[in-house]
PDB file of N, CA and C in Angstrom:
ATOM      1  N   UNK A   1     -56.581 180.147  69.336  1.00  0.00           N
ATOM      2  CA  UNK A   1     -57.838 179.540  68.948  1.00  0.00           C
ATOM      3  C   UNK A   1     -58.917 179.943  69.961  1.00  0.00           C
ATOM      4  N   UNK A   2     -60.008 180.439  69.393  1.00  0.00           N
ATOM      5  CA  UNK A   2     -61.225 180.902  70.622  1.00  0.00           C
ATOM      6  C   UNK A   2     -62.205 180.204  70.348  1.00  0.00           C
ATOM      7  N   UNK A   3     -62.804 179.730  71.645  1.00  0.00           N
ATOM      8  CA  UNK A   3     -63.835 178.829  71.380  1.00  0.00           C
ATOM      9  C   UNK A   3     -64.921 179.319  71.815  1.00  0.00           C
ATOM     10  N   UNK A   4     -66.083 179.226  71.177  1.00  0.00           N
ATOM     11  CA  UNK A   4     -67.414 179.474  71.683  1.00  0.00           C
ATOM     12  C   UNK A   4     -68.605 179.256  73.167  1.00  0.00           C
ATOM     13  N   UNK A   5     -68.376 179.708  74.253  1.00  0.00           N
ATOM     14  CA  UNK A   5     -69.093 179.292  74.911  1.00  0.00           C
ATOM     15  C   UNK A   5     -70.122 178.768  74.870  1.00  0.00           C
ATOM     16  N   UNK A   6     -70.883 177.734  74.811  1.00  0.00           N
ATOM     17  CA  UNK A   6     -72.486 177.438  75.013  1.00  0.00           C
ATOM     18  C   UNK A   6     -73.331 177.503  76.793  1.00  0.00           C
ATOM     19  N   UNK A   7     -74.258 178.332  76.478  1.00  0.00           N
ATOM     20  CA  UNK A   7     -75.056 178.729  77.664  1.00  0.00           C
ATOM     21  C   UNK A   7     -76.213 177.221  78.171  1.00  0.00           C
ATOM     22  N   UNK A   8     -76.790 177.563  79.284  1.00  0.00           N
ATOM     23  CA  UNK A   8     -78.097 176.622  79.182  1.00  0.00           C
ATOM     24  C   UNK A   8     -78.604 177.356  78.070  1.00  0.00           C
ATOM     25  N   UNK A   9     -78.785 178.880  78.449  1.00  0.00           N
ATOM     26  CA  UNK A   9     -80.079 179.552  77.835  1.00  0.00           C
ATOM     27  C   UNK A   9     -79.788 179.506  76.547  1.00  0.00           C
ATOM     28  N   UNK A  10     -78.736 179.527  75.799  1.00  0.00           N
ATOM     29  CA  UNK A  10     -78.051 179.632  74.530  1.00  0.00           C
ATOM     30  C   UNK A  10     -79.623 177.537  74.273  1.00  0.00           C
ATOM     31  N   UNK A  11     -78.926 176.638  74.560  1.00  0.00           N
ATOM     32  CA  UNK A  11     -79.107 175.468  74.314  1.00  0.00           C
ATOM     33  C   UNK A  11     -81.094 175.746  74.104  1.00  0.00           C
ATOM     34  N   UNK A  12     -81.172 176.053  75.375  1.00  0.00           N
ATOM     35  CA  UNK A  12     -82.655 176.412  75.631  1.00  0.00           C
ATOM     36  C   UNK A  12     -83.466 176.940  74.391  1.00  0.00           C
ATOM     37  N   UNK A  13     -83.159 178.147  73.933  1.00  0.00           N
ATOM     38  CA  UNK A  13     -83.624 179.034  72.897  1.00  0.00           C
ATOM     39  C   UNK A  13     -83.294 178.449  71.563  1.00  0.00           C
ATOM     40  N   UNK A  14     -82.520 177.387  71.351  1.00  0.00           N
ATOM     41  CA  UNK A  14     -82.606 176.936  70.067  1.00  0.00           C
ATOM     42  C   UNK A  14     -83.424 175.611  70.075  1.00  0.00           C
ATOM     43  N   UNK A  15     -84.072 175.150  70.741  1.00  0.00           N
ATOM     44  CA  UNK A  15     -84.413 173.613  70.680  1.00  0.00           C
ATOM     45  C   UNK A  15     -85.661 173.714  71.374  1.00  0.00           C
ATOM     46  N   UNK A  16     -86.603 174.675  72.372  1.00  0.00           N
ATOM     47  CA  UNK A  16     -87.233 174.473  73.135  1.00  0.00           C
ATOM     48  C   UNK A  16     -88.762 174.458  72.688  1.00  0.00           C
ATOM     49  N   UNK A  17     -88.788 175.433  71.278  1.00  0.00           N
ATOM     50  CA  UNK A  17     -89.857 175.327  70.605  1.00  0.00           C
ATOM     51  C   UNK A  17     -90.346 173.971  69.925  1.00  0.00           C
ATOM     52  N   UNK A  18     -89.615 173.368  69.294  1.00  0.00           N
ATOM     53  CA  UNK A  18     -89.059 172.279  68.199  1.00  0.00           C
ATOM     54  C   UNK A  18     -89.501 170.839  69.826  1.00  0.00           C
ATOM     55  N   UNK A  19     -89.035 171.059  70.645  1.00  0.00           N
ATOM     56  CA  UNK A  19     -89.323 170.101  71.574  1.00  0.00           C
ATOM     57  C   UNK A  19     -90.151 169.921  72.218  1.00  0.00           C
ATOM     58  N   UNK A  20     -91.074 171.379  72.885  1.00  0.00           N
ATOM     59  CA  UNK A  20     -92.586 171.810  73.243  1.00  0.00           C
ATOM     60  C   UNK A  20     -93.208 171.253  72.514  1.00  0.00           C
ATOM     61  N   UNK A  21     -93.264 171.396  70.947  1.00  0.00           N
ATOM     62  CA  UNK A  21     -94.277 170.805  70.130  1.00  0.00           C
ATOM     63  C   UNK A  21     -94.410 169.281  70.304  1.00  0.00           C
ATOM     64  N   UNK A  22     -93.328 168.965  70.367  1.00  0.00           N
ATOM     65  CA  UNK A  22     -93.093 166.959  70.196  1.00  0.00           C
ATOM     66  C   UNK A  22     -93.827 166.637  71.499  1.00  0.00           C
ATOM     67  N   UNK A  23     -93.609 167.661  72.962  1.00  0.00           N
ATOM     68  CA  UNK A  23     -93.526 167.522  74.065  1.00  0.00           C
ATOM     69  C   UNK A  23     -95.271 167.521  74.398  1.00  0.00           C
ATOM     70  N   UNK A  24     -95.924 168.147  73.536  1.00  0.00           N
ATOM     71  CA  UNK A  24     -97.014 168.823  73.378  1.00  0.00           C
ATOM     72  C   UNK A  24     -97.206 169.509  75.045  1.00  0.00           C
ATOM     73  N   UNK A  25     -96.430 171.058  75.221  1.00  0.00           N
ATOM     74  CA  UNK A  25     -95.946 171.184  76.308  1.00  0.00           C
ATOM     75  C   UNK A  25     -95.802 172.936  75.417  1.00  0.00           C
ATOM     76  N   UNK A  26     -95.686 173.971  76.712  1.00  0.00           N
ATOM     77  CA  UNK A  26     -95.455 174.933  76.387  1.00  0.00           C
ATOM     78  C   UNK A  26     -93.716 175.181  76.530  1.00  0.00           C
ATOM     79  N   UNK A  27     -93.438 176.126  75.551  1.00  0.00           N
ATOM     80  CA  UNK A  27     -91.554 175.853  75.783  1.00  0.00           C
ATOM     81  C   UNK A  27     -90.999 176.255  76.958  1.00  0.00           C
ATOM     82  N   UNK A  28     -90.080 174.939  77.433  1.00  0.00           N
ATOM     83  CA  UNK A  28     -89.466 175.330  78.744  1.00  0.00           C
ATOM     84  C   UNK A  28     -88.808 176.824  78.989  1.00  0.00           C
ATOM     85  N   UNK A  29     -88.558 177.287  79.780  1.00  0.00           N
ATOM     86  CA  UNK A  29     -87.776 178.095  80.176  1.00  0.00           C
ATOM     87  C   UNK A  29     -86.682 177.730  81.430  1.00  0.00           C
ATOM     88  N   UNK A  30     -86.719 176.374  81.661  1.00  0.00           N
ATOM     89  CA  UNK A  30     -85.566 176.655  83.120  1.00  0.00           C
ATOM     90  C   UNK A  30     -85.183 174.933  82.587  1.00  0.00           C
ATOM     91  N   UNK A  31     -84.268 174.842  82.767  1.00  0.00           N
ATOM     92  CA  UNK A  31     -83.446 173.679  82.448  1.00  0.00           C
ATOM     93  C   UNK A  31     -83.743 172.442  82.996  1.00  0.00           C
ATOM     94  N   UNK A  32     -84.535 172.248  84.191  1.00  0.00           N
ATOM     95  CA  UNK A  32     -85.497 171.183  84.787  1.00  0.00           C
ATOM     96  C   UNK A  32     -86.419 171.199  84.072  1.00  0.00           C
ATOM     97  N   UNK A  33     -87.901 171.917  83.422  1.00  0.00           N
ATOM     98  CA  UNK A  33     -88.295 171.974  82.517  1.00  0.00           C
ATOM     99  C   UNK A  33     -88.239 171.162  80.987  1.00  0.00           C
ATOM    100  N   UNK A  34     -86.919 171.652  80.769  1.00  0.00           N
ATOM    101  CA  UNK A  34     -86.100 171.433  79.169  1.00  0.00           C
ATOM    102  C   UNK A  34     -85.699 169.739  79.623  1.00  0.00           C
ATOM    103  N   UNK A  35     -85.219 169.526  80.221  1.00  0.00           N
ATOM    104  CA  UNK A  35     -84.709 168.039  80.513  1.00  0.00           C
ATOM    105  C   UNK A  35     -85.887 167.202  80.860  1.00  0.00           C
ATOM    106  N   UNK A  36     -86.868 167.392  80.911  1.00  0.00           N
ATOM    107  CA  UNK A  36     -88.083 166.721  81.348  1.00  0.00           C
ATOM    108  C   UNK A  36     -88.586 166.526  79.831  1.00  0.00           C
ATOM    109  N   UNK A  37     -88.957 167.408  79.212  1.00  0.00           N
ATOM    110  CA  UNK A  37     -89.665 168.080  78.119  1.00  0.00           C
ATOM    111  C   UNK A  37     -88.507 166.964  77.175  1.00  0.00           C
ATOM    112  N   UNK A  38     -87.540 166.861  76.936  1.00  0.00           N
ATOM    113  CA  UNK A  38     -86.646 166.273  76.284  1.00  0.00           C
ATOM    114  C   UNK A  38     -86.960 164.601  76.511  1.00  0.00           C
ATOM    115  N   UNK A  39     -86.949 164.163  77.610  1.00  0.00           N
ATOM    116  CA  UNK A  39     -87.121 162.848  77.835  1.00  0.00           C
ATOM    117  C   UNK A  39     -88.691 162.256  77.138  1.00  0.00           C
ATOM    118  N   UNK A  40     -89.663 163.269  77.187  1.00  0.00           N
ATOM    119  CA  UNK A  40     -90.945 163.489  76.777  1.00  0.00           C
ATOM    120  C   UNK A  40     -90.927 162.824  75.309  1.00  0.00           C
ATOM    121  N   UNK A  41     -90.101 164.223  74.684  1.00  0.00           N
ATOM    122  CA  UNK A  41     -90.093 163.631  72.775  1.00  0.00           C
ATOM    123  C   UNK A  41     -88.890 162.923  72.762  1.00  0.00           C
ATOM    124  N   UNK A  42     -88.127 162.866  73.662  1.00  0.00           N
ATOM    125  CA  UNK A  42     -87.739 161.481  73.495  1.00  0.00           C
ATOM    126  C   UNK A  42     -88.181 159.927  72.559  1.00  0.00           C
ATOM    127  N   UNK A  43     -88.984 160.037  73.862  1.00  0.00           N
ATOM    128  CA  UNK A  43     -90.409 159.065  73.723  1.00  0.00           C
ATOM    129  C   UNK A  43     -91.240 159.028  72.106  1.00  0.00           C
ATOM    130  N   UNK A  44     -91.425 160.270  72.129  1.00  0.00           N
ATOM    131  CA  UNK A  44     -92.289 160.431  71.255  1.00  0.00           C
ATOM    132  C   UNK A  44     -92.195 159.938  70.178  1.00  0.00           C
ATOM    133  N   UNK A  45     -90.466 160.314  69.557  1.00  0.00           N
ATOM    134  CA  UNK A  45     -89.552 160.142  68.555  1.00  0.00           C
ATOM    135  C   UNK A  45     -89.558 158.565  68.599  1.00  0.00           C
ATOM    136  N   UNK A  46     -89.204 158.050  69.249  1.00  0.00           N
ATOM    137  CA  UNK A  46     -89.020 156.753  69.527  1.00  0.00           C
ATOM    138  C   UNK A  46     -89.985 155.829  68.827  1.00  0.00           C
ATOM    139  N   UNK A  47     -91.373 156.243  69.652  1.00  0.00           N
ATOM    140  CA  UNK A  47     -92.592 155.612  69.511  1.00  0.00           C
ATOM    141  C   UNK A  47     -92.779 156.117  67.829  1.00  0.00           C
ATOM    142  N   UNK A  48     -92.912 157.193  67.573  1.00  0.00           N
ATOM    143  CA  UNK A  48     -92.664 157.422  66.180  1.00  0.00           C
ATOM    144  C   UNK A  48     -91.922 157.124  64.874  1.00  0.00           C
ATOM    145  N   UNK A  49     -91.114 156.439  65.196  1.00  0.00           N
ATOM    146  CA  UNK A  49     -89.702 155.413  64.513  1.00  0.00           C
ATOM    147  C   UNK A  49     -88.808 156.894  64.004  1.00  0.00           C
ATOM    148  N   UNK A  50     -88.569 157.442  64.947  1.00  0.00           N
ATOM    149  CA  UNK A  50     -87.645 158.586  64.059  1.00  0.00           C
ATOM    150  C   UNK A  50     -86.197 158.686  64.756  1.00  0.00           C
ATOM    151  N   UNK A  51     -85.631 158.198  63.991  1.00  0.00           N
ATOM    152  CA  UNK A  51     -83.884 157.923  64.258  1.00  0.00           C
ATOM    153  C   UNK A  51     -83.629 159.401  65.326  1.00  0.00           C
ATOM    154  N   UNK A  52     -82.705 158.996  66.158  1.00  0.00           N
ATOM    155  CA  UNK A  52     -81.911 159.912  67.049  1.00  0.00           C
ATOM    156  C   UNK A  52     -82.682 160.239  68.157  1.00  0.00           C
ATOM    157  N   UNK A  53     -83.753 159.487  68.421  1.00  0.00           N
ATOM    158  CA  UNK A  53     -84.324 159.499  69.693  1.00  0.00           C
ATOM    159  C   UNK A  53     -83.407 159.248  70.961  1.00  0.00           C
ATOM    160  N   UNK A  54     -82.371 158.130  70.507  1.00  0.00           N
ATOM    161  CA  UNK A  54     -81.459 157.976  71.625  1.00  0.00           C
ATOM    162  C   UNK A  54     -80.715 159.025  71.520  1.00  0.00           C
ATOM    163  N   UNK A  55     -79.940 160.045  70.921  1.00  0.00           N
ATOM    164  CA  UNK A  55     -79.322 161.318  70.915  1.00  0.00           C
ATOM    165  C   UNK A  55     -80.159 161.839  71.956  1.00  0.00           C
ATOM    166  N   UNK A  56     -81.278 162.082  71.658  1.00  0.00           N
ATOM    167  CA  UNK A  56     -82.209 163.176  72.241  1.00  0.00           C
ATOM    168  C   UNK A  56     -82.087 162.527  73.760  1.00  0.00           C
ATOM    169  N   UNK A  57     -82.531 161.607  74.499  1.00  0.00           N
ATOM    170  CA  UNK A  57     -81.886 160.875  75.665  1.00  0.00           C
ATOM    171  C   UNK A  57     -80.623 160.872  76.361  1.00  0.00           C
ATOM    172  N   UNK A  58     -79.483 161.229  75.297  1.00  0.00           N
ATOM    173  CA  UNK A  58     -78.202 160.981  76.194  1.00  0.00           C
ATOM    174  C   UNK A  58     -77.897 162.803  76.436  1.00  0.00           C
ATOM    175  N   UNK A  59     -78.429 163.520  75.729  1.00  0.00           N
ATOM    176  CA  UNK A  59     -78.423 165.217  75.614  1.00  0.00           C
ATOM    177  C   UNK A  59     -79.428 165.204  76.692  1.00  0.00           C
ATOM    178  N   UNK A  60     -80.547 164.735  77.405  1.00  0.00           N
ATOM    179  CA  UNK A  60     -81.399 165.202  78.056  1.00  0.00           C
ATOM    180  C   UNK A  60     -80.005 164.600  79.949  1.00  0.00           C
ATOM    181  N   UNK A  61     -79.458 163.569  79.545  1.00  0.00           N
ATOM    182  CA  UNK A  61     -78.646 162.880  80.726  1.00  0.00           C
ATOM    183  C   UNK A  61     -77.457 164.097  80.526  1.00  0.00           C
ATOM    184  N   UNK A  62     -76.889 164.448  79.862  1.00  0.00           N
ATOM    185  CA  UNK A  62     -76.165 165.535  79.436  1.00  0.00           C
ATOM    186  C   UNK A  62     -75.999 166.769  80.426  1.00  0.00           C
ATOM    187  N   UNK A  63     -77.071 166.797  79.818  1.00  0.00           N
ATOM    188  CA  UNK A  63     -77.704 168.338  80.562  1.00  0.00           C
ATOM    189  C   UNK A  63     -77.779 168.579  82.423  1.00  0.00           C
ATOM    190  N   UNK A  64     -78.307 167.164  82.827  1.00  0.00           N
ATOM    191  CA  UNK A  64     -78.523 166.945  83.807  1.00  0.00           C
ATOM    192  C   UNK A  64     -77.048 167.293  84.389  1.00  0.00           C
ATOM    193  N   UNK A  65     -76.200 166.325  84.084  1.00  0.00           N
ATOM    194  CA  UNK A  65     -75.171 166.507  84.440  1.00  0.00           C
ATOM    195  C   UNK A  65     -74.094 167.866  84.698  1.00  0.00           C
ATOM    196  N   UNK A  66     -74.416 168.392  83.468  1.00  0.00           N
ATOM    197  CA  UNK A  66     -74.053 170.095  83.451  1.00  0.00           C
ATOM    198  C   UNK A  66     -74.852 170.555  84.406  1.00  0.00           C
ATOM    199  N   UNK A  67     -75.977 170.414  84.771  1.00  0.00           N
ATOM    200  CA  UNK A  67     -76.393 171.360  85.842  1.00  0.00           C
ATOM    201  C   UNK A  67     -76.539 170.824  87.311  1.00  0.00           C
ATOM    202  N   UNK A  68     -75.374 169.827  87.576  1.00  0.00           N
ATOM    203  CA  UNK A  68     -74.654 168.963  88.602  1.00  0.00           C
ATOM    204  C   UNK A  68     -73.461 169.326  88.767  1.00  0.00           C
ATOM    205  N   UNK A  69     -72.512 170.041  87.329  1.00  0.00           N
ATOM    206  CA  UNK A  69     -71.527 170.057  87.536  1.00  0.00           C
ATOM    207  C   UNK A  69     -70.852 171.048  88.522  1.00  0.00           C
ATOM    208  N   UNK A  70     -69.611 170.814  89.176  1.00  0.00           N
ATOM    209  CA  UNK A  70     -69.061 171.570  90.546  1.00  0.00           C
ATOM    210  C   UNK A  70     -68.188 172.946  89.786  1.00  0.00           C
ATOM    211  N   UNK A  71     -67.422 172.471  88.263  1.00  0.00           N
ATOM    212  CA  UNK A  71     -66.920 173.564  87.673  1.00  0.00           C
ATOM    213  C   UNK A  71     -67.225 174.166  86.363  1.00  0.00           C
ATOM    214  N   UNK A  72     -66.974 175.226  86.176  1.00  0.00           N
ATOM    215  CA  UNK A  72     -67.511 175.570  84.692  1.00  0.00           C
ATOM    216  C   UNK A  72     -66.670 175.150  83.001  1.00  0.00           C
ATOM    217  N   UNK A  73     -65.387 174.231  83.495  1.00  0.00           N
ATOM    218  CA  UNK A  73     -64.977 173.683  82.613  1.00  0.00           C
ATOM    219  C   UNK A  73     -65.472 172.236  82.393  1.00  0.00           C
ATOM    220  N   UNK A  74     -65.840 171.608  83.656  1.00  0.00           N
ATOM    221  CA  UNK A  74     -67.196 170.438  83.155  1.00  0.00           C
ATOM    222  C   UNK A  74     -68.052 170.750  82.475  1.00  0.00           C
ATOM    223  N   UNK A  75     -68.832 171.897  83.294  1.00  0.00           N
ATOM    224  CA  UNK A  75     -70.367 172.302  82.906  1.00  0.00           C
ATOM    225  C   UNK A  75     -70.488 172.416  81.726  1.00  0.00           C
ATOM    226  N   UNK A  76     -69.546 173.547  80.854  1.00  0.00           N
ATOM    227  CA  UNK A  76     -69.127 173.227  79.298  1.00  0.00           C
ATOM    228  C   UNK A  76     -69.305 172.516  78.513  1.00  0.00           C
ATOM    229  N   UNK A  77     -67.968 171.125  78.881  1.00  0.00           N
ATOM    230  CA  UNK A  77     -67.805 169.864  78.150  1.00  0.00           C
ATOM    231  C   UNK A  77     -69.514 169.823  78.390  1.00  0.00           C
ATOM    232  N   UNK A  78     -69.962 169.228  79.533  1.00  0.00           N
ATOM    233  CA  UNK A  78     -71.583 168.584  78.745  1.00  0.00           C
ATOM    234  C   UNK A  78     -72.296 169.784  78.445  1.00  0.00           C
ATOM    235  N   UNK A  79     -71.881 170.643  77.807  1.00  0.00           N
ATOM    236  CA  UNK A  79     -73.284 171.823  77.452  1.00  0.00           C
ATOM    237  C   UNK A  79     -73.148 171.242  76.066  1.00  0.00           C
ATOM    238  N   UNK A  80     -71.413 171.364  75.671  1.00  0.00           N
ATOM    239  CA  UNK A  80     -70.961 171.498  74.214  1.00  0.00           C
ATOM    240  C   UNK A  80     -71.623 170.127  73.364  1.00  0.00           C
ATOM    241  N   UNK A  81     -71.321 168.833  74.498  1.00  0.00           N
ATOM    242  CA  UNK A  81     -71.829 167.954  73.918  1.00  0.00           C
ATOM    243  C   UNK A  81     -73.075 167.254  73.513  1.00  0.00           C
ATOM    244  N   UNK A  82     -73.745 168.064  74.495  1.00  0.00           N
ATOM    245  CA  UNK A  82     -75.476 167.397  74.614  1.00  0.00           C
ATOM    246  C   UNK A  82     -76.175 168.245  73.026  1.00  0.00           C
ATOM    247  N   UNK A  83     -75.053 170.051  72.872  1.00  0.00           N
ATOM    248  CA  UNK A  83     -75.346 170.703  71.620  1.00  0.00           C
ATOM    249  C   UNK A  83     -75.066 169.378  70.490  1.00  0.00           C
ATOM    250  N   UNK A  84     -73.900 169.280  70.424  1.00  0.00           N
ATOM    251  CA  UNK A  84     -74.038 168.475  69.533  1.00  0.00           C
ATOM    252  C   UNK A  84     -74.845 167.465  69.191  1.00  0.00           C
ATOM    253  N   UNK A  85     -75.485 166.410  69.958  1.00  0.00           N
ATOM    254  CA  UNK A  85     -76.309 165.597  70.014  1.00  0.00           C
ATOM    255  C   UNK A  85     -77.640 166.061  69.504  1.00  0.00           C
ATOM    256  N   UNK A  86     -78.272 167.437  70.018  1.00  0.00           N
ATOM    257  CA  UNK A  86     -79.506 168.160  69.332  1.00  0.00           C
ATOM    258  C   UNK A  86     -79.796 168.363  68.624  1.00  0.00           C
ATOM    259  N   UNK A  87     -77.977 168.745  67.522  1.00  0.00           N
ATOM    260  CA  UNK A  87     -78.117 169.548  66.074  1.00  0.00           C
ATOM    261  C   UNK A  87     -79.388 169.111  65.352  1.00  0.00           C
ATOM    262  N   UNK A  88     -80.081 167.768  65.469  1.00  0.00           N
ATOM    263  CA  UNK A  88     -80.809 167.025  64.157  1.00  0.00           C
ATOM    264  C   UNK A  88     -82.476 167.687  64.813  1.00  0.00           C
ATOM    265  N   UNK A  89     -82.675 167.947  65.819  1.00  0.00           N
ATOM    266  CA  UNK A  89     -83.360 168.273  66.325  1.00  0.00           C
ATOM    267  C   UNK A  89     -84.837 168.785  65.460  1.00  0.00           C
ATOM    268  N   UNK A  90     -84.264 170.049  64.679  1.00  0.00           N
ATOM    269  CA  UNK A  90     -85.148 170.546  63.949  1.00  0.00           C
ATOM    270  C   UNK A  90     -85.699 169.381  62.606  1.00  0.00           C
ATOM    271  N   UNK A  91     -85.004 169.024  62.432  1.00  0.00           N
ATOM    272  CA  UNK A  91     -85.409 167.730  61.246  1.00  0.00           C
ATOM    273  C   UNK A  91     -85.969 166.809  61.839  1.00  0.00           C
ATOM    274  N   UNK A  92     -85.786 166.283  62.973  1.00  0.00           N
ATOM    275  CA  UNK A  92     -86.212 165.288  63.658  1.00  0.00           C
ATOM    276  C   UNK A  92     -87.901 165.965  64.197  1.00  0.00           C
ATOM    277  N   UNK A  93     -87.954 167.176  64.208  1.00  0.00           N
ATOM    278  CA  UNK A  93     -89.443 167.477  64.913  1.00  0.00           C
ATOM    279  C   UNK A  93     -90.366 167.903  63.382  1.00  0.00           C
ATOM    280  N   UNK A  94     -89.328 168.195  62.374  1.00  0.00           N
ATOM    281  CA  UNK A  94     -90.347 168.023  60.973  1.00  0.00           C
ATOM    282  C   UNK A  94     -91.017 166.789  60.396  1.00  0.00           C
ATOM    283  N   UNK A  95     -90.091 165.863  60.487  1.00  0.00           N
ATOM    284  CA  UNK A  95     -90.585 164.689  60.407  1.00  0.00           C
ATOM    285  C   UNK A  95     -91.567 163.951  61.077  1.00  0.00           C
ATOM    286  N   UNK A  96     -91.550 164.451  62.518  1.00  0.00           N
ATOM    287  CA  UNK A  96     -92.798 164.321  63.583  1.00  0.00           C
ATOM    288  C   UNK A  96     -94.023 165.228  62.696  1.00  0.00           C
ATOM    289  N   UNK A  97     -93.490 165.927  62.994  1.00  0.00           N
ATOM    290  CA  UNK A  97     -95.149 167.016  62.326  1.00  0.00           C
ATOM    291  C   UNK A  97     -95.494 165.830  60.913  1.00  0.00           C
ATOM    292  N   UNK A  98     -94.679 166.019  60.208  1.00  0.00           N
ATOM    293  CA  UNK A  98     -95.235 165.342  58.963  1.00  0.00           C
ATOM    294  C   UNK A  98     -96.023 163.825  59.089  1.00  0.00           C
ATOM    295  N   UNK A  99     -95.754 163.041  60.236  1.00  0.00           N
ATOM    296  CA  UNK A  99     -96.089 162.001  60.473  1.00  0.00           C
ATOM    297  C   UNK A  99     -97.568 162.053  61.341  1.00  0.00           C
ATOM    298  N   UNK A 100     -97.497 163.196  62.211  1.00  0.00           N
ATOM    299  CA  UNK A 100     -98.765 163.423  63.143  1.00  0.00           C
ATOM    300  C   UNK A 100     -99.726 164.226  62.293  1.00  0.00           C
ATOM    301  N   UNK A 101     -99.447 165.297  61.038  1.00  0.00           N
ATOM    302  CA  UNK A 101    -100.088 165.683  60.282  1.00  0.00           C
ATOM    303  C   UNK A 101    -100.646 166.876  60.124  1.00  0.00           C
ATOM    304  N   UNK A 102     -99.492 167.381  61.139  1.00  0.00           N
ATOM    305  CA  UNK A 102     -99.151 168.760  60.915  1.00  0.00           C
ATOM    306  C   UNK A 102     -98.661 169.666  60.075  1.00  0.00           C
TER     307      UNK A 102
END
């Protein structure tokens, strides 16, 4: 069975546009950045009533942690999981636009 690595930059490049916008922020590029920027539309989502704001929060604590971690079989586990938590991401920042009136 082979499993897929997930990168920061992998995580970065799928979510950073989609989160800049919420973030009203240019897209991160460095993972301090992205975890800031995340806690941001966090907020936003929140204040906006749009479900999975807390996802978006425990992926931004996630992350942190992966880039704390001492080995690369931690670092992983929270890359893999904070991915998962994001998946809604893109729906979650359409629904923003549609609400702000974009």
């Amino acid at each position: 069975m082979t499993t897929t690595t997930i990168t920061v930059t992998d995580i970065i490049r799928r979510y950073a546009d989609d989160i800049a916008f919420v973030a009203e922020d240019s897209p991160a590029t460095t993972l301090d950045s992205f975890i800031d920027q995340l806690a941001t539309a966090a907020d936003q989502y929140d204040t906006a009533g749009i479900t999975g704001h807390d996802d978006v929060e425990t992926a931004a604590t996630l992350l942190a942690e992966a880039g704390r971690a001492e080995n690369e079989a931690a670092r992983d586990t929270f890359l893999k999981r904070a991915d998962v938590l994001l998946w809604q991401i893109e729906d979650m920042t359409s629904e923003y636009r549609t609400m702000v009136g974009c």
